[in-house]
N, C-alpha and C. Protein backbone atom coordinates (compact mmCIF):
# COMPACT_ATOMS: atom_id res chain seq x y z
N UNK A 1 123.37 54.15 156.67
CA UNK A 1 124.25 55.14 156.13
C UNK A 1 125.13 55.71 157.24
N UNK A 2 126.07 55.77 156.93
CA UNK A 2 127.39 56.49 157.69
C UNK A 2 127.99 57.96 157.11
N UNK A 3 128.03 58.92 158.46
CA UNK A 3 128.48 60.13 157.75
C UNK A 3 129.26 60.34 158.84
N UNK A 4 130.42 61.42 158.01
CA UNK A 4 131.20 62.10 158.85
C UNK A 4 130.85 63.63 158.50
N UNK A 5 130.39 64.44 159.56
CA UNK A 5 130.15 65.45 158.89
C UNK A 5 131.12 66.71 159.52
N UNK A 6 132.19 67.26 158.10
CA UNK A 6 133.30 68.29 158.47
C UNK A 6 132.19 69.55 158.59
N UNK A 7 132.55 70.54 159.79
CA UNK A 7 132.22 71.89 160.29
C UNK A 7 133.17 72.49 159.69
N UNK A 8 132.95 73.34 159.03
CA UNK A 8 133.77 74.16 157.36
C UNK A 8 133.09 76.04 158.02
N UNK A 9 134.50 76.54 157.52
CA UNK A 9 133.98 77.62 158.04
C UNK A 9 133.49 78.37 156.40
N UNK A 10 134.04 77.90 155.69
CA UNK A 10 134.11 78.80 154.15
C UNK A 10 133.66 77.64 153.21
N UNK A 11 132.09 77.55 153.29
CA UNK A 11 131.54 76.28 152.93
C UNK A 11 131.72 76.06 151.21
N UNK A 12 131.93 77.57 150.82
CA UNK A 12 132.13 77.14 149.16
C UNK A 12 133.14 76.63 148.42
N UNK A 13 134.13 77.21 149.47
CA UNK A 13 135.71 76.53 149.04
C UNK A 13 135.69 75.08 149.39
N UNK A 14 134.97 74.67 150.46
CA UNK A 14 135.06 73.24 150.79
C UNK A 14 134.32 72.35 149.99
N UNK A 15 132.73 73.17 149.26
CA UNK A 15 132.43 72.34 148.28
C UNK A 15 133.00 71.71 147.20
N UNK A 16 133.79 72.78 146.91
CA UNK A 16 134.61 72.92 145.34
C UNK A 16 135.40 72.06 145.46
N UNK A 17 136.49 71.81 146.83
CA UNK A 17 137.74 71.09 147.44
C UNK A 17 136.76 69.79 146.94
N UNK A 18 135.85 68.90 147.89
CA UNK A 18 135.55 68.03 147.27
C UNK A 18 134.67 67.49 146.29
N UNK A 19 134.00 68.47 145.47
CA UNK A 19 133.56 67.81 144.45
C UNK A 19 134.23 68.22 143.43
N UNK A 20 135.27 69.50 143.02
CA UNK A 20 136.28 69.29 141.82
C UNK A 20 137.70 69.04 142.22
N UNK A 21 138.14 68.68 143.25
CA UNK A 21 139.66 68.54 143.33
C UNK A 21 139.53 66.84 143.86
N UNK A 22 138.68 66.78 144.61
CA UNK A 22 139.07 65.36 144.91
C UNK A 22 137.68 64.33 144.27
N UNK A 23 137.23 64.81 143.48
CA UNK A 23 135.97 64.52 142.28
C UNK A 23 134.72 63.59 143.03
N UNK A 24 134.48 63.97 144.59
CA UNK A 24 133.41 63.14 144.86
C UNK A 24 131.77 63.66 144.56
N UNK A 25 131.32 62.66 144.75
CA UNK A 25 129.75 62.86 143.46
C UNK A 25 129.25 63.16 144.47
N UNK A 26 128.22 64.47 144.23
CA UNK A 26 127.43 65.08 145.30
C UNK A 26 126.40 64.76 145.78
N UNK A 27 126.10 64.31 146.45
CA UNK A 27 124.45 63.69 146.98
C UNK A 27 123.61 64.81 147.22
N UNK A 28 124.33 65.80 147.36
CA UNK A 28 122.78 67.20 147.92
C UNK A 28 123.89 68.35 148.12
N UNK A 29 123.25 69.47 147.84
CA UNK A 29 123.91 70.30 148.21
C UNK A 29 124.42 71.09 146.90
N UNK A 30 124.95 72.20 147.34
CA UNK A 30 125.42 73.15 146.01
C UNK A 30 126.32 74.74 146.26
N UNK A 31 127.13 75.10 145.50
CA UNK A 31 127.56 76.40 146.65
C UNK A 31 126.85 77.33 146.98
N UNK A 32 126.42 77.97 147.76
CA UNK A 32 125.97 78.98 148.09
C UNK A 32 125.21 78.27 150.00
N UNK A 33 124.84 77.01 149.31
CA UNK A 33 124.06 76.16 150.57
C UNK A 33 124.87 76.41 151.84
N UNK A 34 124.15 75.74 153.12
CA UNK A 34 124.94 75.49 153.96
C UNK A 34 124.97 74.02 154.45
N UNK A 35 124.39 73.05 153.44
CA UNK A 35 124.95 71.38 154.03
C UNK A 35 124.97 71.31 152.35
N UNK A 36 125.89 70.20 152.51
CA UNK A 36 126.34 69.34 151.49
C UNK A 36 126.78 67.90 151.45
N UNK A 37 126.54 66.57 150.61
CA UNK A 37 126.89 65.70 151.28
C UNK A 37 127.98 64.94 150.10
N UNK A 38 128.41 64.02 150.83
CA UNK A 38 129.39 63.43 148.74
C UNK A 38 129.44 62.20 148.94
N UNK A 39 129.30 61.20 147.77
CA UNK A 39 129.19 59.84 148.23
C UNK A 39 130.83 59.25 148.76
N UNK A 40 131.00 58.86 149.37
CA UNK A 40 132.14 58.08 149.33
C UNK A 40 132.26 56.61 149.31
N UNK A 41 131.07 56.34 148.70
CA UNK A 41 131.27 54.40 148.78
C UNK A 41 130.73 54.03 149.88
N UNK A 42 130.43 52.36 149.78
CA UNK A 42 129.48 51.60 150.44
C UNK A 42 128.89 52.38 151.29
N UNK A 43 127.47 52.98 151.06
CA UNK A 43 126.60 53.91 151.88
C UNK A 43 127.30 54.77 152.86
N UNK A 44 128.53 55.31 152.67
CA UNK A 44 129.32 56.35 153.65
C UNK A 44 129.52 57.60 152.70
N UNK A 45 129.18 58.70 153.49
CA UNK A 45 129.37 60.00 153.04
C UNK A 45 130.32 60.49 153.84
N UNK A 46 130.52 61.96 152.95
CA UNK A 46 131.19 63.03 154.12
C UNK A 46 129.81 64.37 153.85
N UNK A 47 129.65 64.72 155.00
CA UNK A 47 128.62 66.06 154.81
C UNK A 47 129.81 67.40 155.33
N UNK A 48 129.32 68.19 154.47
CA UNK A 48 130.00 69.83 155.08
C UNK A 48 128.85 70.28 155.52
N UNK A 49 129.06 71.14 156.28
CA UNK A 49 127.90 72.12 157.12
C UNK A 49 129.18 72.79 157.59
N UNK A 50 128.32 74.42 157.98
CA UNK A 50 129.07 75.50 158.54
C UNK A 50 128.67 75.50 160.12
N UNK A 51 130.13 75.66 160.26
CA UNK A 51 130.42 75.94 161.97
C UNK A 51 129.76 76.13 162.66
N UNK A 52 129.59 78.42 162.56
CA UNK A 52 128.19 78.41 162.83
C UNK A 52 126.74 78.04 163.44
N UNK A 53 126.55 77.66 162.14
CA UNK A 53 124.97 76.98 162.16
C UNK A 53 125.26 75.27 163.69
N UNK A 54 126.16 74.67 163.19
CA UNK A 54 126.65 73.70 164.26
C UNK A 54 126.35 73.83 165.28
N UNK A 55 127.25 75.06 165.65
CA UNK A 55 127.70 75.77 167.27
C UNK A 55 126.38 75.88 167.74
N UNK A 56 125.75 77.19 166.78
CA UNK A 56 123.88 77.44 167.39
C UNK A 56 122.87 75.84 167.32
N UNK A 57 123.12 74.98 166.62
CA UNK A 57 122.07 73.76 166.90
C UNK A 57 122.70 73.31 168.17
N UNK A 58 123.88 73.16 168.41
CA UNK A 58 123.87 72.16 169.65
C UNK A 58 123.77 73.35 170.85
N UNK A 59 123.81 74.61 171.01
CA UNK A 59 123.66 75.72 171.95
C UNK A 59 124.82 75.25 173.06
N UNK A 60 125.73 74.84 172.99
CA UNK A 60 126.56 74.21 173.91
C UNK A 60 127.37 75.71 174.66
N UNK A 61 126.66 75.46 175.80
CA UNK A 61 127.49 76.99 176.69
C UNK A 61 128.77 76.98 176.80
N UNK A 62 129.52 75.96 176.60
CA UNK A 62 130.89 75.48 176.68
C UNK A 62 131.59 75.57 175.36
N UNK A 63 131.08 76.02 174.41
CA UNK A 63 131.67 76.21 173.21
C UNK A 63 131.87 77.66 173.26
N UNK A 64 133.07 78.04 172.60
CA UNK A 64 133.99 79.12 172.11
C UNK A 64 133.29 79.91 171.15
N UNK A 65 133.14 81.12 171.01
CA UNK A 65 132.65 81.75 170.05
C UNK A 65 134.20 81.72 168.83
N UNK A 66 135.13 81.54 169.07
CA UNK A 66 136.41 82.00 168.11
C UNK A 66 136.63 80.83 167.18
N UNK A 67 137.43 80.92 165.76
CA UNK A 67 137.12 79.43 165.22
C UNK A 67 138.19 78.39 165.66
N UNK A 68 139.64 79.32 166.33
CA UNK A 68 139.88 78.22 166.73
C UNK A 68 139.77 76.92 168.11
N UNK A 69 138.38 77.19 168.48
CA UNK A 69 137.42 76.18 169.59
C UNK A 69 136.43 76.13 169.33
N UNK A 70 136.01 76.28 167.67
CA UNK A 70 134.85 75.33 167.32
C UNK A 70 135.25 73.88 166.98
N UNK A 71 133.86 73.31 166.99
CA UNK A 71 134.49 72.18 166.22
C UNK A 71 134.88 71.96 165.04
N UNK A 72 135.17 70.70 163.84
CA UNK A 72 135.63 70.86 163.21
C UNK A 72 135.29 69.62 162.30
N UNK A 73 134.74 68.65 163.19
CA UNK A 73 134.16 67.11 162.87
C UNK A 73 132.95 67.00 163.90
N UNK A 74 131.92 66.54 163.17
CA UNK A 74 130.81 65.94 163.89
C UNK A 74 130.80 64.18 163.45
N UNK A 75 130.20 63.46 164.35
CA UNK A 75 130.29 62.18 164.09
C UNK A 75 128.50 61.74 163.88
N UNK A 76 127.94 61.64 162.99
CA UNK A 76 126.26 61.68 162.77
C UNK A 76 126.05 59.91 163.42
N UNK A 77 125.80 59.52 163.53
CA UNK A 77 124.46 58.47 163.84
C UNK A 77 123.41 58.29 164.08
N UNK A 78 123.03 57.64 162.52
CA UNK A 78 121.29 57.83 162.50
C UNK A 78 120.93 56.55 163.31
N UNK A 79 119.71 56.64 164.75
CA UNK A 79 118.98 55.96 165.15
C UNK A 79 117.73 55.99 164.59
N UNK A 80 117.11 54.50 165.33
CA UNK A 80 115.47 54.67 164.61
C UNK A 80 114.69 55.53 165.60
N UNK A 81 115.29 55.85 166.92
CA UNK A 81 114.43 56.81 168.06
C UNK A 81 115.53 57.27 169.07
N UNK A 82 115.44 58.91 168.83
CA UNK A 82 116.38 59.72 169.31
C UNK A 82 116.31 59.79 170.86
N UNK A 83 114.68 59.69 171.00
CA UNK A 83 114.14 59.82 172.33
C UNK A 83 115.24 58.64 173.47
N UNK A 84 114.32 57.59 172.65
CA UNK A 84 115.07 56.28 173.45
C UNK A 84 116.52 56.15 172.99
N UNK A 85 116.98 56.38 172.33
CA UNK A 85 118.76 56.58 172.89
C UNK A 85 119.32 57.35 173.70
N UNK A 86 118.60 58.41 173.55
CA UNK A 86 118.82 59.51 174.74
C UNK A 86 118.96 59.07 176.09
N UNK A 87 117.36 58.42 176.34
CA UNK A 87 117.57 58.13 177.54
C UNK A 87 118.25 56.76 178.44
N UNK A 88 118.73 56.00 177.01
CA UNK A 88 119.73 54.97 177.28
C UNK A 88 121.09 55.40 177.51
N UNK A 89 121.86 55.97 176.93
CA UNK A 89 122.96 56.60 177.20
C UNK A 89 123.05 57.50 178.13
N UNK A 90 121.69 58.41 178.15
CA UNK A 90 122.29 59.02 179.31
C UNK A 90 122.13 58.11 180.79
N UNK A 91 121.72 57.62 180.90
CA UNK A 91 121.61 56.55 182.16
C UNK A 91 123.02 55.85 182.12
N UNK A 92 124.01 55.78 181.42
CA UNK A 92 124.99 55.31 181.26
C UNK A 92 126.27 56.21 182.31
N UNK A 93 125.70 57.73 182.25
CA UNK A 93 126.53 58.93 182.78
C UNK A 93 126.76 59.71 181.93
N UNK A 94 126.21 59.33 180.49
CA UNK A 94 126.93 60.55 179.32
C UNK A 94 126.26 61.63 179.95
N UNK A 95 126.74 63.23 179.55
CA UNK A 95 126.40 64.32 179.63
C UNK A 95 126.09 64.86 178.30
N UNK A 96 124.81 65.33 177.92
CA UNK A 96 124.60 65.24 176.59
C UNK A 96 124.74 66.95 176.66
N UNK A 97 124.29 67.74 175.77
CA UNK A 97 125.00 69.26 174.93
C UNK A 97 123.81 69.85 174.86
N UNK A 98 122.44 68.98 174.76
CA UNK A 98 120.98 69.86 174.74
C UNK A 98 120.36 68.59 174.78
N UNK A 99 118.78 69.10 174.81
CA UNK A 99 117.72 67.76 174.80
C UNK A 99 117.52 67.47 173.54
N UNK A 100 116.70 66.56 173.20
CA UNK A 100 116.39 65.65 171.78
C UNK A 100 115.45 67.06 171.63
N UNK A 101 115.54 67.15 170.19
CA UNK A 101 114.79 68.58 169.93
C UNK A 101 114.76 68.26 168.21
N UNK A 102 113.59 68.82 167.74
CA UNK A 102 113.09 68.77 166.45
C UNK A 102 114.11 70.30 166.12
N UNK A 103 114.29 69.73 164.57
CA UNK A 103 114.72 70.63 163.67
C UNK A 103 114.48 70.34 162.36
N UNK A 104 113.28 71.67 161.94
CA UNK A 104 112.68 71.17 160.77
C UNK A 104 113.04 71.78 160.07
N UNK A 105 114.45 72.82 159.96
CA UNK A 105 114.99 73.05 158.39
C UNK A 105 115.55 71.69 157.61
N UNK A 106 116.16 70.94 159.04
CA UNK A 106 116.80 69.66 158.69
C UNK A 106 116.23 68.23 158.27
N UNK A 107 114.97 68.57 158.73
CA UNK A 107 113.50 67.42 158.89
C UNK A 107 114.39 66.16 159.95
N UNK A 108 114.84 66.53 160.84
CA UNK A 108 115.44 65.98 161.75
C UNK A 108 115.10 66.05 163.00
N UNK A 109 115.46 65.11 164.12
CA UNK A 109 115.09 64.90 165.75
C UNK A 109 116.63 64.59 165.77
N UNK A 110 117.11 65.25 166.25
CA UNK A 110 118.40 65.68 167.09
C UNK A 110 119.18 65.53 168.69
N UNK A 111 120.06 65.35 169.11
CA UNK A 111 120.67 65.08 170.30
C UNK A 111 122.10 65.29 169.78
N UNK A 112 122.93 65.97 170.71
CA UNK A 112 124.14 66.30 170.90
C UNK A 112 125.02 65.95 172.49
N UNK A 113 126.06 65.42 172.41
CA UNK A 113 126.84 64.51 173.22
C UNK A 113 127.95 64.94 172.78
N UNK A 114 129.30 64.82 173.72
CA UNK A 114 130.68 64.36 172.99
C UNK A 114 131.23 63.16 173.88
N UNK A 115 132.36 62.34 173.31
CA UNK A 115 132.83 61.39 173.42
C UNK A 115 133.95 61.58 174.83
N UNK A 116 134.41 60.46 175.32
CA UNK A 116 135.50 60.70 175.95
C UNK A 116 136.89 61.74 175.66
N UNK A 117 136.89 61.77 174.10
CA UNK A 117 137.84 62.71 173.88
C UNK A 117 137.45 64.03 173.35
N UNK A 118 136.05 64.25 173.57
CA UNK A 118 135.62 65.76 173.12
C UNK A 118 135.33 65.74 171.70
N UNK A 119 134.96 64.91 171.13
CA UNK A 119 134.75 64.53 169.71
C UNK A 119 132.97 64.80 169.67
N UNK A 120 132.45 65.61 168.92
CA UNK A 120 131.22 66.10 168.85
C UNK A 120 130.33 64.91 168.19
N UNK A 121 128.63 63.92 168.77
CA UNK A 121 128.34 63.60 168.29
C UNK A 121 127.03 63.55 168.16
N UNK A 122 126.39 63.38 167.27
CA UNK A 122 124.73 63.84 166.96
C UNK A 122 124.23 62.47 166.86
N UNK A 123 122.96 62.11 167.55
CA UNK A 123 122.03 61.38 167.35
C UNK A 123 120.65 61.68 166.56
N UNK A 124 120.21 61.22 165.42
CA UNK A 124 119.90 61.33 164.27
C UNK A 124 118.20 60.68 163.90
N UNK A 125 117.08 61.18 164.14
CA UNK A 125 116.56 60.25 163.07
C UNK A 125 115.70 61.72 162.30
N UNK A 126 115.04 60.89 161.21
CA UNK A 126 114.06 61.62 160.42
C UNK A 126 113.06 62.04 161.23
N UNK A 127 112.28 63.70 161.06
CA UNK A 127 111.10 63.92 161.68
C UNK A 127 110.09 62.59 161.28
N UNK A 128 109.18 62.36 162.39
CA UNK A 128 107.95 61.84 162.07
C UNK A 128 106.71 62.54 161.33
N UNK A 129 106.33 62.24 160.09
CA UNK A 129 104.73 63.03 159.98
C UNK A 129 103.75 62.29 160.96
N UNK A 130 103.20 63.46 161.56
CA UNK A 130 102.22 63.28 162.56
C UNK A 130 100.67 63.88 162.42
């Protein structure tokens, strides 16, 4: 699965934008929430999530409290082990945004990076039950 996930500051208007104006079918999510996802064909979504919540998961000291230097696009890629990508890429020279860190509102193992052009991106898998 492929997602692009938009950082929305006014998550209900953005729900509404795409599931009644541009009619995509909702995979999760609802207004009041703060993630939402919509199918867009061959296993690709778009997810909304609020800014916010974004800014505080990746704790990035280099991020702006104001909205216009938050982000605005996250780029998701789900791996099968967050750990070991981590420490493949970063051996590469990336500078990653925080360590691989559990987040269990999300039932997620997490990593944050940006790209050569400052493009925000998350490394992804499902928590393990342990």
């Amino acid at each position: 699965m492929e997602v692009i996930r938009l950082l929305v500051d006014n998550f209900d208007d953005s729900f509404r934008f795409y599931s009644e104006k541009i009619g995509l079918k909702v995979i999760w999510g609802k207004p009041g929430d703060v993630y939402a996802s919509f199918d867009t064909g061959n296993g690709r979504e778009i997810g909304l999530f609020k800014t916010e919540l974004m800014e505080a998961a990746i704790s990035d000291s280099r991020s702006k409290s104001s909205n216009e230097h938050r982000d605005k696009i996250a780029i998701i890629l789900n791996v099968d082990d967050v750990d070991e990508n981590y420490r493949r890429i970063k051996e590469t020279g990336v500078d990653f945004l925080n360590q691989p860190t559990n987040i269990a509102a999300w039932g997620m193992r997490v990593v944050h990076f940006r790209d050569n052009e400052g493009n925000l991106i998350e490394l992804c898998s499902p928590l393990k039950n342990e």
